[in-house]
N, C-alpha and C. Protein backbone atom coordinates (compact mmCIF):
# COMPACT_ATOMS: atom_id res chain seq x y z
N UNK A 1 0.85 -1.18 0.00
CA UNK A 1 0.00 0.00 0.00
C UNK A 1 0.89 1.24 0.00
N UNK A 2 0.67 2.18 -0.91
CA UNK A 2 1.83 3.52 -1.30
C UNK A 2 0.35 4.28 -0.15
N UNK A 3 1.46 5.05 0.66
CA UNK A 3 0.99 6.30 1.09
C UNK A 3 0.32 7.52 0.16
N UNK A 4 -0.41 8.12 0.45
CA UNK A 4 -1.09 8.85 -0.51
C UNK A 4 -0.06 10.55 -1.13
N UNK A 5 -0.22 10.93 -1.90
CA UNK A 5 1.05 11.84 -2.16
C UNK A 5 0.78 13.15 -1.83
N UNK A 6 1.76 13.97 -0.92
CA UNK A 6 1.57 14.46 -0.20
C UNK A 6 1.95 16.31 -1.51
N UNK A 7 0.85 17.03 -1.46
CA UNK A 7 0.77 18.31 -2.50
C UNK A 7 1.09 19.59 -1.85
N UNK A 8 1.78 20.40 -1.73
CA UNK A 8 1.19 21.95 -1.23
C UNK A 8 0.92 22.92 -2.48
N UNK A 9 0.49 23.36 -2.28
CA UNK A 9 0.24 25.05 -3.04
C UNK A 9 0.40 26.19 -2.25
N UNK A 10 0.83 27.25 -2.94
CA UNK A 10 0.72 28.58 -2.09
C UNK A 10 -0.65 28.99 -2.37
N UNK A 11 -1.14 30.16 -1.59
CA UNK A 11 -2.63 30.68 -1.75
C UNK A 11 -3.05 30.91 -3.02
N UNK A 12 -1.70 31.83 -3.72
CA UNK A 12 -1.81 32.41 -5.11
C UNK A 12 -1.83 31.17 -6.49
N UNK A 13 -0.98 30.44 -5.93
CA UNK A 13 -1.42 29.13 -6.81
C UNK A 13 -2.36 28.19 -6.99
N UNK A 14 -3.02 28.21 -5.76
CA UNK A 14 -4.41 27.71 -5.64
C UNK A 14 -5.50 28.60 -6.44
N UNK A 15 -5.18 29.93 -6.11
CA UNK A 15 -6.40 30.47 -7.05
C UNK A 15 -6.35 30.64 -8.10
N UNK A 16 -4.78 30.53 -8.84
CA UNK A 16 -4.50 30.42 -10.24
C UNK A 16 -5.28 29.12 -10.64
N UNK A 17 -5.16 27.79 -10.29
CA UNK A 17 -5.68 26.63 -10.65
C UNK A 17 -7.33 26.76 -10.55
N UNK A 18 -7.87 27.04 -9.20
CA UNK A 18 -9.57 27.45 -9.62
C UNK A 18 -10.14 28.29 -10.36
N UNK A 19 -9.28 29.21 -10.88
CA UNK A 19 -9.41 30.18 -12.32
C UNK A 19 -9.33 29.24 -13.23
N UNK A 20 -8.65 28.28 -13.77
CA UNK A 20 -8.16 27.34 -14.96
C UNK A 20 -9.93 26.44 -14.59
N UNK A 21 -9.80 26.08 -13.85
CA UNK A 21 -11.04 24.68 -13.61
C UNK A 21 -12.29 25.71 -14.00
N UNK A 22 -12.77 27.26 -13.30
CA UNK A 22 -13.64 27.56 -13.71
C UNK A 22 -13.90 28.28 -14.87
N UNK A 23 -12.83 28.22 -15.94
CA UNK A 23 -12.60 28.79 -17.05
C UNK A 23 -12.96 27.25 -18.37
N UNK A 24 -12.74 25.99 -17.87
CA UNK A 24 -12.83 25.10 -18.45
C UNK A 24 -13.77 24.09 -17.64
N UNK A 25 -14.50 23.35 -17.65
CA UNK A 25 -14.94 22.12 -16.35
C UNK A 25 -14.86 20.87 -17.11
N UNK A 26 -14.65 21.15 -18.40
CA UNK A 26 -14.58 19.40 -19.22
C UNK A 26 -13.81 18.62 -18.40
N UNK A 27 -15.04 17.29 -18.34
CA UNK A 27 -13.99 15.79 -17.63
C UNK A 27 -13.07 15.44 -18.17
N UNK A 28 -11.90 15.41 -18.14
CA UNK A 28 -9.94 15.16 -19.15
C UNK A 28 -9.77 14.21 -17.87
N UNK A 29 -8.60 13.77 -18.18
CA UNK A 29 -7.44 13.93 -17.38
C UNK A 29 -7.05 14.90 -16.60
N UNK A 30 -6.78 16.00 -17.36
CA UNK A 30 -6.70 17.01 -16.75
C UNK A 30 -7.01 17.50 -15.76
N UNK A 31 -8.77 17.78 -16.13
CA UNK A 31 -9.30 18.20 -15.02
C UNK A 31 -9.62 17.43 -13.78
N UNK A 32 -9.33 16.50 -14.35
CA UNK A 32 -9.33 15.24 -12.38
C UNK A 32 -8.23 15.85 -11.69
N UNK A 33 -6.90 15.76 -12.35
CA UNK A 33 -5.91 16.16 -11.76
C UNK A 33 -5.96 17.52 -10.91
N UNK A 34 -6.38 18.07 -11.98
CA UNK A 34 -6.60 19.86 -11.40
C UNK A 34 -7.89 19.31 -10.14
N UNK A 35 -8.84 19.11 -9.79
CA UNK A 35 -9.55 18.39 -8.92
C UNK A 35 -9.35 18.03 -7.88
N UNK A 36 -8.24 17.09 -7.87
CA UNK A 36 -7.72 16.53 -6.86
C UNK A 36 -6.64 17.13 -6.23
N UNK A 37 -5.90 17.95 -7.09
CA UNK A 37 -4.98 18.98 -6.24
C UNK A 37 -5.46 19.94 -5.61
N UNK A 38 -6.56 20.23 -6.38
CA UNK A 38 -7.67 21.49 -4.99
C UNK A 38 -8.25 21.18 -4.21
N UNK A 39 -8.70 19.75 -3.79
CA UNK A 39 -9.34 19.13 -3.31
C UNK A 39 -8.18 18.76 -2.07
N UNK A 40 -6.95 18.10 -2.39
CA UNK A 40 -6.02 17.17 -1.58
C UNK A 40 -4.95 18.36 -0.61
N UNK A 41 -4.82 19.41 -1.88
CA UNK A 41 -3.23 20.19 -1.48
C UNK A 41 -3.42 20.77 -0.14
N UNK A 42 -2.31 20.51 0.60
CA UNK A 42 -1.96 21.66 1.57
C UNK A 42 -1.75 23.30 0.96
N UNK A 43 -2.62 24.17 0.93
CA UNK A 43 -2.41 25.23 1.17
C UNK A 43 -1.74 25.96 2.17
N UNK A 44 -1.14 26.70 1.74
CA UNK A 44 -0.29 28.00 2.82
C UNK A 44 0.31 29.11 1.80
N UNK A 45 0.30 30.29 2.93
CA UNK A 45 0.88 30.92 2.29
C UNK A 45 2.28 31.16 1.78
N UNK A 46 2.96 32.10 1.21
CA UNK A 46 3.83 31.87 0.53
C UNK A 46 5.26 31.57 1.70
N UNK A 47 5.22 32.37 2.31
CA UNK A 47 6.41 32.19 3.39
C UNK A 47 6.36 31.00 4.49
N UNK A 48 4.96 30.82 4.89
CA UNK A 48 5.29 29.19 5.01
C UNK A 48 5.53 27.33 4.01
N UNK A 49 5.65 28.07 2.54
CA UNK A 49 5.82 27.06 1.85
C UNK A 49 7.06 26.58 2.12
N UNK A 50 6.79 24.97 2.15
CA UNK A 50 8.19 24.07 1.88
C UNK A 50 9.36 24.53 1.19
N UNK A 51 10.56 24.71 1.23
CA UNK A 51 11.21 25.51 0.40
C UNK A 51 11.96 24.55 -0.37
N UNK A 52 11.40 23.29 -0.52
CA UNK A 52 11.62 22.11 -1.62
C UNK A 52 10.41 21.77 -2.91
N UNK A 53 9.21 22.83 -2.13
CA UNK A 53 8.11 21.94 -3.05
C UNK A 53 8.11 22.82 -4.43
N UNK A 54 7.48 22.40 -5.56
CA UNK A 54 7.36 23.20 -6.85
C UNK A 54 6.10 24.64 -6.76
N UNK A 55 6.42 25.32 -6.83
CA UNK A 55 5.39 26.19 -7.51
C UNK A 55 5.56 27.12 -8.92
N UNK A 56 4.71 27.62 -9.12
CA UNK A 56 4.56 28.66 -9.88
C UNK A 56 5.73 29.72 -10.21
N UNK A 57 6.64 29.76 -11.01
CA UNK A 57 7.64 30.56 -11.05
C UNK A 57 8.81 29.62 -10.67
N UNK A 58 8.70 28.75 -10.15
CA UNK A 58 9.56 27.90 -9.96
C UNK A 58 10.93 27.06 -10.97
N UNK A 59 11.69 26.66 -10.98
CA UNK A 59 12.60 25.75 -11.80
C UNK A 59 13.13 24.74 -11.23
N UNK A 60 12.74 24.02 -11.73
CA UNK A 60 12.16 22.15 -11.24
C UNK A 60 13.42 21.50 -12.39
N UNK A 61 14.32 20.89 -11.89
CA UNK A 61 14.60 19.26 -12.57
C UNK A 61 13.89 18.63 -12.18
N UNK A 62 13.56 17.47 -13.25
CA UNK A 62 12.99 16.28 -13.56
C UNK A 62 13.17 15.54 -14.26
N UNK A 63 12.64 13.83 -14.37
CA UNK A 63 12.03 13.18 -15.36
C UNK A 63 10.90 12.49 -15.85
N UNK A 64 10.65 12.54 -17.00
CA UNK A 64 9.24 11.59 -16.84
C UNK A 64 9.83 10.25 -17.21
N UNK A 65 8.80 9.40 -16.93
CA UNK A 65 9.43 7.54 -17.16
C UNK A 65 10.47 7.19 -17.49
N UNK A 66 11.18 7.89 -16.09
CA UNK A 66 12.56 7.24 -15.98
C UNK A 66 13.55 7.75 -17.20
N UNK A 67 13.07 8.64 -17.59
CA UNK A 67 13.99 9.39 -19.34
C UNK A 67 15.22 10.40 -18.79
N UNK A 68 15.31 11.02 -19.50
CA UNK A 68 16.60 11.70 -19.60
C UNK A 68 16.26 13.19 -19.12
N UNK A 69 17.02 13.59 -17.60
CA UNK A 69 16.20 14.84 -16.67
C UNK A 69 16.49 16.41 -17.57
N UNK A 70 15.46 16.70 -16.81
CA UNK A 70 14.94 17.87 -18.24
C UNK A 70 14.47 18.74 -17.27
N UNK A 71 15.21 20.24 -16.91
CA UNK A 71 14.71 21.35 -16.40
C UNK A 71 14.27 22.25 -16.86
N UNK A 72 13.03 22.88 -16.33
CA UNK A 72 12.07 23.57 -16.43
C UNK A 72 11.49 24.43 -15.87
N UNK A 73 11.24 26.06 -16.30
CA UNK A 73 10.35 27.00 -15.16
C UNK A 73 9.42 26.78 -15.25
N UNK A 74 8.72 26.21 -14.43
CA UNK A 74 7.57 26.23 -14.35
C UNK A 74 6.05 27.70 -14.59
N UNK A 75 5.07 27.84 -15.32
CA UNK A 75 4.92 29.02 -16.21
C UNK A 75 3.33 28.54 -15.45
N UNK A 76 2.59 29.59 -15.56
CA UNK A 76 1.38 29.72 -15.66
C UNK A 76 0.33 29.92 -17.10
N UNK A 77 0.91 30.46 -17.99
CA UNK A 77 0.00 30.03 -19.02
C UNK A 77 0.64 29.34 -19.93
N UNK A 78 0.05 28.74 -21.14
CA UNK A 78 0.95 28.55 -22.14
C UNK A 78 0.97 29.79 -23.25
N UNK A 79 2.32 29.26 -24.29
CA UNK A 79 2.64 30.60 -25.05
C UNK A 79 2.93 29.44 -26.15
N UNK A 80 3.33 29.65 -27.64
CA UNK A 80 3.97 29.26 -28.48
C UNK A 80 5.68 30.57 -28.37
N UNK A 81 5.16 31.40 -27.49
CA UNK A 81 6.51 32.51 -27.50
C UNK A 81 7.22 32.38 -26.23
N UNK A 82 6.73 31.36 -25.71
CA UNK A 82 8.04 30.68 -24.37
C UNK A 82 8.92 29.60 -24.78
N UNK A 83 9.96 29.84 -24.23
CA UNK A 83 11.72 28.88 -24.59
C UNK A 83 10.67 27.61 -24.23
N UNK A 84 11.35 26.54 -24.78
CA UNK A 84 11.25 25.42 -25.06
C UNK A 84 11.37 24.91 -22.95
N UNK A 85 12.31 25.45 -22.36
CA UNK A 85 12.52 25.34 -21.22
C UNK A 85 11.28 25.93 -20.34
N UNK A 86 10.72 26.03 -20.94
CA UNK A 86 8.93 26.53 -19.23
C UNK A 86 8.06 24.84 -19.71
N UNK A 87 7.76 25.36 -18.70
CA UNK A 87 6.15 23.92 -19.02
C UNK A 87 5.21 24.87 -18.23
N UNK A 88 3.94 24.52 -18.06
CA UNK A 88 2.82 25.31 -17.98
C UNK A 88 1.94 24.79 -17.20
N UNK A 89 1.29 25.40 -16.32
CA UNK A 89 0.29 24.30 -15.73
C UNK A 89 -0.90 24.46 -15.75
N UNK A 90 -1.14 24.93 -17.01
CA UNK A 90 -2.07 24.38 -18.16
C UNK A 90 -2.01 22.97 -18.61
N UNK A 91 -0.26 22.53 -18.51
CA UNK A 91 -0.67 21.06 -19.31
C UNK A 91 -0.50 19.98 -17.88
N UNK A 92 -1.15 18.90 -18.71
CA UNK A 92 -1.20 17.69 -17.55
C UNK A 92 0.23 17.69 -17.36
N UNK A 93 1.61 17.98 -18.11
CA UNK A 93 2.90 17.45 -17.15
C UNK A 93 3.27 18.94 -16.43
N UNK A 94 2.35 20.02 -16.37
CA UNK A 94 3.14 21.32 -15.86
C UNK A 94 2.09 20.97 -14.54
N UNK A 95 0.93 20.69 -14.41
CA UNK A 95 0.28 20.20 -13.32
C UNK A 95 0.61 19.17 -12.38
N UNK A 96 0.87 18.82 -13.06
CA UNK A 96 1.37 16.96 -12.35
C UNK A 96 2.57 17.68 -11.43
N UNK A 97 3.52 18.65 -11.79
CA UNK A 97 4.59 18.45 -11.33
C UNK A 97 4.35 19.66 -9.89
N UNK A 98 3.57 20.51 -10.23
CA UNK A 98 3.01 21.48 -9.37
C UNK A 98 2.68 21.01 -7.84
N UNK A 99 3.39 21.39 -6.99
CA UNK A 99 3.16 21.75 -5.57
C UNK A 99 3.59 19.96 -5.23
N UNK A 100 4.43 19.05 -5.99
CA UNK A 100 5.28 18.34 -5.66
C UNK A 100 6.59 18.95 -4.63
N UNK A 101 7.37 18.08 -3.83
CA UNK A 101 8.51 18.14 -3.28
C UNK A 101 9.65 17.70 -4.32
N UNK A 102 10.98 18.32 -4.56
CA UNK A 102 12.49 17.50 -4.38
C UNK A 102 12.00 16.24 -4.04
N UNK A 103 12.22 14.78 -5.01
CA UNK A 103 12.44 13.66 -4.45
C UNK A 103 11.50 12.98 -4.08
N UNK A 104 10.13 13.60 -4.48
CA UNK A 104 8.87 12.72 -4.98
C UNK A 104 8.72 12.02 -6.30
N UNK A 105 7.86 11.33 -5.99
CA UNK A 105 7.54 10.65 -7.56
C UNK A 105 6.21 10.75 -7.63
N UNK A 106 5.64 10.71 -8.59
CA UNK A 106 3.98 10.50 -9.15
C UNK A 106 3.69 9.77 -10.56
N UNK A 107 2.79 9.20 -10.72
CA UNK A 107 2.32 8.85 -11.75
C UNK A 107 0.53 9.00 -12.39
N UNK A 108 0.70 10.19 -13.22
CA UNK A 108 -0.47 10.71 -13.95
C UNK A 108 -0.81 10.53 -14.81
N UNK A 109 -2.10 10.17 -15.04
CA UNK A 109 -3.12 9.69 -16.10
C UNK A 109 -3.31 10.74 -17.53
N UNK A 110 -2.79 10.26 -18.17
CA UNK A 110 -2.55 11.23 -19.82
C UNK A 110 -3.91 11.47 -20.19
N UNK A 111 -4.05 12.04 -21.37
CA UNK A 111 -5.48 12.50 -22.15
C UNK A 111 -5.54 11.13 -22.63
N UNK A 112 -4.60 10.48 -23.14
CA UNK A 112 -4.57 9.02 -24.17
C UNK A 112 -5.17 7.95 -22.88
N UNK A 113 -5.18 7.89 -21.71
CA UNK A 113 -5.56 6.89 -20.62
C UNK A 113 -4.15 6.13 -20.54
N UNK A 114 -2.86 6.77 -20.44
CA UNK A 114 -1.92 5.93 -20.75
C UNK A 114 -1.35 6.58 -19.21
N UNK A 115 -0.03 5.83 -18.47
CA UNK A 115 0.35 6.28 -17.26
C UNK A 115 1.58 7.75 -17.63
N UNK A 116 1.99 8.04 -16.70
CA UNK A 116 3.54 9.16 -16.96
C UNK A 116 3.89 8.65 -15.46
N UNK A 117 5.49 8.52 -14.95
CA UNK A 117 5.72 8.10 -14.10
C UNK A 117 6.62 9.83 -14.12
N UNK A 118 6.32 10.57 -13.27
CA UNK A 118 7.07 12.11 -12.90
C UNK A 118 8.08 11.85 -11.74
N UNK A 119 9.50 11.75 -12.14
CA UNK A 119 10.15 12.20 -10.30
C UNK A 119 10.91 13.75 -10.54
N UNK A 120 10.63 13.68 -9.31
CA UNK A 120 11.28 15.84 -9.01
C UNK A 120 12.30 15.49 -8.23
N UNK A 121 13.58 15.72 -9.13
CA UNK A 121 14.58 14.93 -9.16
C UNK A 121 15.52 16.34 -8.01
N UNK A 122 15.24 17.79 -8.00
CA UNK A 122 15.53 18.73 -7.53
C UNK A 122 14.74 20.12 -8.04
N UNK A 123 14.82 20.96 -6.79
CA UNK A 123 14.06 21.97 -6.75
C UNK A 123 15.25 23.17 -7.02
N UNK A 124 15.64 23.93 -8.17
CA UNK A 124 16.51 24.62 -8.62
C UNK A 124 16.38 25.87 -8.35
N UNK A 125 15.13 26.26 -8.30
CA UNK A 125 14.37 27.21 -7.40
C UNK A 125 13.42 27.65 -7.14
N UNK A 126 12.94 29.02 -6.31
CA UNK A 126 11.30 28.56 -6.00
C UNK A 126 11.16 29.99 -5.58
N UNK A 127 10.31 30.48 -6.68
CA UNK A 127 9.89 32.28 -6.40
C UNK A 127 9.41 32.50 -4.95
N UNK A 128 8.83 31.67 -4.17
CA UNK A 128 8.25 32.48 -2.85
C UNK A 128 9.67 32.23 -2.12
N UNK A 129 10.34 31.83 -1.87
CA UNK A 129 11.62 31.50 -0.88
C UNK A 129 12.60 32.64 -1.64
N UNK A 130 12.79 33.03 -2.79
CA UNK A 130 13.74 34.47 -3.02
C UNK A 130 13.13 35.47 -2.96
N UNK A 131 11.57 35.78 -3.06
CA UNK A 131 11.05 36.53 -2.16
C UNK A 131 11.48 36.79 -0.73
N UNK A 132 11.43 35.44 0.26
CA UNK A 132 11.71 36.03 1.60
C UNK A 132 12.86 35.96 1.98
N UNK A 133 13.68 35.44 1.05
CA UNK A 133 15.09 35.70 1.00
C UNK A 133 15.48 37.60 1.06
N UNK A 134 14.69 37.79 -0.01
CA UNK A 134 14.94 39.59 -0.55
C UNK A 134 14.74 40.23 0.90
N UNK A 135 13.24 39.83 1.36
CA UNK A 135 12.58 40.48 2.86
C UNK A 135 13.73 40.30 3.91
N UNK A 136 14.24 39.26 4.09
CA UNK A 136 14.87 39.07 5.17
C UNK A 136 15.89 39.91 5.03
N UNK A 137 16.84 40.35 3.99
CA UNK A 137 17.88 40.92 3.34
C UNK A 137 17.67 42.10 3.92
N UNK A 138 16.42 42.97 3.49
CA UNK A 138 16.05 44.18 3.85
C UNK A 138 16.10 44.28 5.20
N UNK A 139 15.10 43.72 5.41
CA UNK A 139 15.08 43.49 7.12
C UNK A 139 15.92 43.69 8.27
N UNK A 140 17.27 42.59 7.94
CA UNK A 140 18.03 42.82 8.80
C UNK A 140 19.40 44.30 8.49
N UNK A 141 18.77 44.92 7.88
CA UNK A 141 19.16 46.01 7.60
C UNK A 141 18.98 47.23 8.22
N UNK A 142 17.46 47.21 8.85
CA UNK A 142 16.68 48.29 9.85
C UNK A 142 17.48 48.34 11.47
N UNK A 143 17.50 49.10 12.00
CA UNK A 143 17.90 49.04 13.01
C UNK A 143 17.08 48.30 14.21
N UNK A 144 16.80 48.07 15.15
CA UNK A 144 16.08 47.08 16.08
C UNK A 144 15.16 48.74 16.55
N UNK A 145 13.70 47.98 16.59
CA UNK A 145 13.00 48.67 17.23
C UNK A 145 12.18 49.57 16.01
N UNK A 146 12.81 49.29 14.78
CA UNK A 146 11.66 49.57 13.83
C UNK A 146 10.40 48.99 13.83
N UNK A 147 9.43 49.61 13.48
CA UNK A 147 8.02 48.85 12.92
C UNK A 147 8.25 48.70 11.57
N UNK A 148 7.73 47.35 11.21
CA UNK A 148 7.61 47.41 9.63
C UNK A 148 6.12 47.07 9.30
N UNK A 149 5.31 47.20 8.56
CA UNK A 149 4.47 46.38 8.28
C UNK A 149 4.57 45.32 7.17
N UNK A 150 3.49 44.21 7.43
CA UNK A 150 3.77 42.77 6.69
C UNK A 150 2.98 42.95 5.20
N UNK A 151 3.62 42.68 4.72
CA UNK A 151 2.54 42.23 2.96
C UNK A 151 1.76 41.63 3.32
N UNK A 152 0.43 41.80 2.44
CA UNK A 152 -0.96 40.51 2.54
C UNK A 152 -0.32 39.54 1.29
N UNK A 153 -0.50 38.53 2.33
CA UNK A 153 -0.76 37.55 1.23
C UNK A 153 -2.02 37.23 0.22
């Protein structure tokens, strides 16, 4: 018995994906997937995300079925005018790989009904963590006893 696979999303990526589902609702592949990640994911916001898992803006190594690892920023829409290097999570493999950890594996159900075996072989980087990288930077820059106020997430 495989443990069930464990998803996060940040807030902003969650509502990017229920924009996609309520922009489309056709039964795919797809949309199970998209489904079950809104349904399953740990949400949080951005500064408490895993600072291994994939999101949005992100650059993910990987492979699919065991092939030859192939890095990627991870993109929110698709383009025919993005480098060959984004994937999108628009498509079932830019989804699949979304709000995975470094050093998971998954296996997702294609449009064809055929399997994809995904491992996230490393997390190369991850827009909300150089975000609070930048904050912290600033931060410890103020003298003690400043007020700052916090961004909304």
């Amino acid at each position: 018995m495989t443990a069930p696979l464990v998803c996060y999303l940040t807030t902003n990526d969650r509502a990017t994906l229920q924009e996609i589902l309520d922009q489309d609702p056709r039964d795919n592949a797809y949309s199970r997937l998209l489904k079950s990640k809104l349904l399953k994911a740990s949400v949080c916001p951005p500064r408490s995300m895993p600072d291994d898992a994939v999101t949005i803006g992100s650059r993910v190594t990987f492979c699919v079925n065991e092939g030859a690892a192939r890095t990627a920023l991870v993109v929110r829409n698709e383009s025919r005018d993005f480098p060959v290097y984004t994937v999108s999570v628009k498509s079932i493999l830019g989804l699949g790989i979304l709000g995975l950890r470094a050093g998971a594996t998954t296996n997702i159900e294609t449009d064809i009904g055929s399997s994809q075996k995904i491992n996230i072989m490393r997390l190369d980087f991850q827009a909300p963590a150089l975000h609070l990288q930048l904050v912290t930077a600033v931060i410890s820059g103020f003298p003690r006893g400043t007020i700052l106020l916090q961004p909304r997430d």
